[in-house]
C-alpha atoms as a PDB file:
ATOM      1  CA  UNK A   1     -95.685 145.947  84.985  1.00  0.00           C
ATOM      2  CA  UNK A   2     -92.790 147.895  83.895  1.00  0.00           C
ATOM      3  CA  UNK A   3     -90.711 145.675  81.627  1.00  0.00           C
ATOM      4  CA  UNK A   4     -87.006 146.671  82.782  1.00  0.00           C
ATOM      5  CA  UNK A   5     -88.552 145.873  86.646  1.00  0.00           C
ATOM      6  CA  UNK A   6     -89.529 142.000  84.402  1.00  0.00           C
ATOM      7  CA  UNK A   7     -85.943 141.329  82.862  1.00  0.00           C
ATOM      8  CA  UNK A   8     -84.022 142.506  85.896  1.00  0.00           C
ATOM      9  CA  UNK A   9     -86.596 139.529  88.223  1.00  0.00           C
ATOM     10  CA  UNK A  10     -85.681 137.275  85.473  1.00  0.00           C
ATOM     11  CA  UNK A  11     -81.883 137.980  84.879  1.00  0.00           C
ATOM     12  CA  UNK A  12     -81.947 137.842  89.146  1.00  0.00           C
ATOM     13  CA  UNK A  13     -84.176 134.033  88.512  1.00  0.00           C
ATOM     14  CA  UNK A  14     -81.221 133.002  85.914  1.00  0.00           C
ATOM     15  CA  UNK A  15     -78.495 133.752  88.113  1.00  0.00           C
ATOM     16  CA  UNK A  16     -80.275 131.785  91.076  1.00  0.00           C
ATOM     17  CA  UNK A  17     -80.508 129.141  88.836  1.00  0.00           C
ATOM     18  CA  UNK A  18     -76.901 129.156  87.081  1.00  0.00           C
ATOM     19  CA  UNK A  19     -75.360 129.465  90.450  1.00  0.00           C
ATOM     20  CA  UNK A  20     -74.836 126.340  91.175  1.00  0.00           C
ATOM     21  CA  UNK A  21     -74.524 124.600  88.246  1.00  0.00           C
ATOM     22  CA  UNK A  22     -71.053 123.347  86.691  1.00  0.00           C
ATOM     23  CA  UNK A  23     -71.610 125.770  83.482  1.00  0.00           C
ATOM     24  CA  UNK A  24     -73.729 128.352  85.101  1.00  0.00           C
ATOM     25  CA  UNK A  25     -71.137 131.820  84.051  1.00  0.00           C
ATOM     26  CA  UNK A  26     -71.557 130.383  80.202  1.00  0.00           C
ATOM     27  CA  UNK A  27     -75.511 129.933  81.037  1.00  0.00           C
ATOM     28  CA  UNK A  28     -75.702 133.316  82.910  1.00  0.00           C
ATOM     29  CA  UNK A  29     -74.155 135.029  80.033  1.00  0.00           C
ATOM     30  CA  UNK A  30     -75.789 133.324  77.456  1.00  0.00           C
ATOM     31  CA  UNK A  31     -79.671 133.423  79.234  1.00  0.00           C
ATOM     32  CA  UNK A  32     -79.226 137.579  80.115  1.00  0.00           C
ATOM     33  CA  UNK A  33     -77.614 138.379  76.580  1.00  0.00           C
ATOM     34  CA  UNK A  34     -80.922 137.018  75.427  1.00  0.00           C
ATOM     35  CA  UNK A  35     -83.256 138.278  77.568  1.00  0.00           C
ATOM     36  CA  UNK A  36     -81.287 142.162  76.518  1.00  0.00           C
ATOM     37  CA  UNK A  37     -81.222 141.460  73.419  1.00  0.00           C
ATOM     38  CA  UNK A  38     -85.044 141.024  72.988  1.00  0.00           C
ATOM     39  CA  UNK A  39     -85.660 143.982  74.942  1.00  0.00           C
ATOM     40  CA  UNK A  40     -83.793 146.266  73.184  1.00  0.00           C
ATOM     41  CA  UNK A  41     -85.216 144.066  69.563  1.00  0.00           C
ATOM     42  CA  UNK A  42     -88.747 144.503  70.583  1.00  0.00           C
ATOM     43  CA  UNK A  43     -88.795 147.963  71.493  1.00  0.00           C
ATOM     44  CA  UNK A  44     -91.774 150.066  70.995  1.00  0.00           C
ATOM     45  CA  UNK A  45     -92.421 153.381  73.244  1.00  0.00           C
ATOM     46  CA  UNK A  46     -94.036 151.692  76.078  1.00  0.00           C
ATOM     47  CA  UNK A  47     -89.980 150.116  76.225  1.00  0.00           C
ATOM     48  CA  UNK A  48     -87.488 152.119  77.892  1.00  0.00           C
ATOM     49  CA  UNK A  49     -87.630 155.546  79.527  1.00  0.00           C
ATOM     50  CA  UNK A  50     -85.746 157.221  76.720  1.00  0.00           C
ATOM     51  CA  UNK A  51     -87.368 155.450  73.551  1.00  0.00           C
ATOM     52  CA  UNK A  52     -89.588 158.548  73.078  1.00  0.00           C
ATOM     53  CA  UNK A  53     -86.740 161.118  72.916  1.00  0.00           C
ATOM     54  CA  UNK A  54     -85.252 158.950  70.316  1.00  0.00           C
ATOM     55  CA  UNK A  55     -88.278 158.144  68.515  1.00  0.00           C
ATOM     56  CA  UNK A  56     -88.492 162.126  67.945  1.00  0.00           C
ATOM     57  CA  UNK A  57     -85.218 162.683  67.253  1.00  0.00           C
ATOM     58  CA  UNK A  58     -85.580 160.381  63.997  1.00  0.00           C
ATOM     59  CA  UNK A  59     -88.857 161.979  63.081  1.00  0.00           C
ATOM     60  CA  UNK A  60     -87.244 165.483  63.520  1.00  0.00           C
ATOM     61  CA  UNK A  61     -84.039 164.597  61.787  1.00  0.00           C
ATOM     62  CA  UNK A  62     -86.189 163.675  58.961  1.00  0.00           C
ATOM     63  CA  UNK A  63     -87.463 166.857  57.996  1.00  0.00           C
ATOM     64  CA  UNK A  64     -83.599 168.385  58.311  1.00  0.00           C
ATOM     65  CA  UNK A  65     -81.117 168.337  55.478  1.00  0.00           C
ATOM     66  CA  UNK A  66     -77.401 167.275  56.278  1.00  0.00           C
ATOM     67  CA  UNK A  67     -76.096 170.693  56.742  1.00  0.00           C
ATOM     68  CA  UNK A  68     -78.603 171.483  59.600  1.00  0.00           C
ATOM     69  CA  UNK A  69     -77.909 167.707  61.236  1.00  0.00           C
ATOM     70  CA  UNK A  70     -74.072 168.901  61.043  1.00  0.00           C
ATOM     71  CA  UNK A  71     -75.164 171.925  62.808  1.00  0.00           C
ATOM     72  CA  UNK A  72     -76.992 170.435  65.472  1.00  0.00           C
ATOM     73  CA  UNK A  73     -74.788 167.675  66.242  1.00  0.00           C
ATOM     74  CA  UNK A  74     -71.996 169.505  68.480  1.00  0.00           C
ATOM     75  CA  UNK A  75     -72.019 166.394  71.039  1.00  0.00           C
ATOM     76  CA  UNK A  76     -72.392 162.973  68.659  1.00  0.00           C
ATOM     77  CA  UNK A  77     -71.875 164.019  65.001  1.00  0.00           C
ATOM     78  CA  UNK A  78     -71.552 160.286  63.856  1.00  0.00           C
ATOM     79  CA  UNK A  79     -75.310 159.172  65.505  1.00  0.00           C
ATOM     80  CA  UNK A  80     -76.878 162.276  63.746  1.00  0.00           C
ATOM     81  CA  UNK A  81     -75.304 161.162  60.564  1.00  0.00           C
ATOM     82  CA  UNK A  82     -76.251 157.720  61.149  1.00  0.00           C
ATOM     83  CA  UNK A  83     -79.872 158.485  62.325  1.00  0.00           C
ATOM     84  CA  UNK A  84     -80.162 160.695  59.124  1.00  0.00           C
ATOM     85  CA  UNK A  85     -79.350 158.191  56.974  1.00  0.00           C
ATOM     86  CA  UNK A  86     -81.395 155.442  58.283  1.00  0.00           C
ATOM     87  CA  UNK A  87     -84.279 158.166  58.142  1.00  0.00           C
ATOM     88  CA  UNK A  88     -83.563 158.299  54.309  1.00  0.00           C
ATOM     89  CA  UNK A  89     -83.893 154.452  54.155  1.00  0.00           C
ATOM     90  CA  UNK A  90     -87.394 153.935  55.891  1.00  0.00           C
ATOM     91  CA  UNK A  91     -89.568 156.116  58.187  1.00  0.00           C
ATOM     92  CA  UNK A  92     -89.791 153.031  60.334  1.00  0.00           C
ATOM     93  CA  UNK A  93     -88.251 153.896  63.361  1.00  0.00           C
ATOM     94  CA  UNK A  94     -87.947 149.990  64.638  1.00  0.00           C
END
């Protein structure tokens, strides 16, 4: 099962369920920033349809030195940089 298909049937559950209740916006809120934030914490490629582009993007950026990243980086300068230096810090891309 595609996982974005499972968090949007369980963000749709949590609403059904925070609907009626006296706090349910606070619940809601609380329940779905959860449920995003472990999908986009326990990301591997089989998460997300763009997680692959990305996942080569910081093996490629690894190979470059910070003039070529400058060069390259005509649309988003500041997530090159930033994907460059996290590629100095660890090869782990997660």
């Amino acid at each position: 099962m595609n996982i974005f298909l499972l968090s949007y049937i369980l963000i749709l559950g949590v609403g059904l369920s925070c609907y009626y209740n006296k706090r349910g916006k606070k619940n809601f809120c609380i329940f779905s920033g959860c449920i995003y934030f472990l999908l986009a914490a326990l990301r591997s490629y089989k998460v997300g349809g763009d997680t692959f582009n990305y996942c080569n993007m910081f093996e490629a950026v690894g190979k470059l030195t910070i003039d070529q990243v400058l060069t390259i980086s005509d649309k988003d300068p500041v997530f090159f940089i930033f994907l460059f230096i996290v590629r100095q810090i660890t090869d782990n891309y997660t």
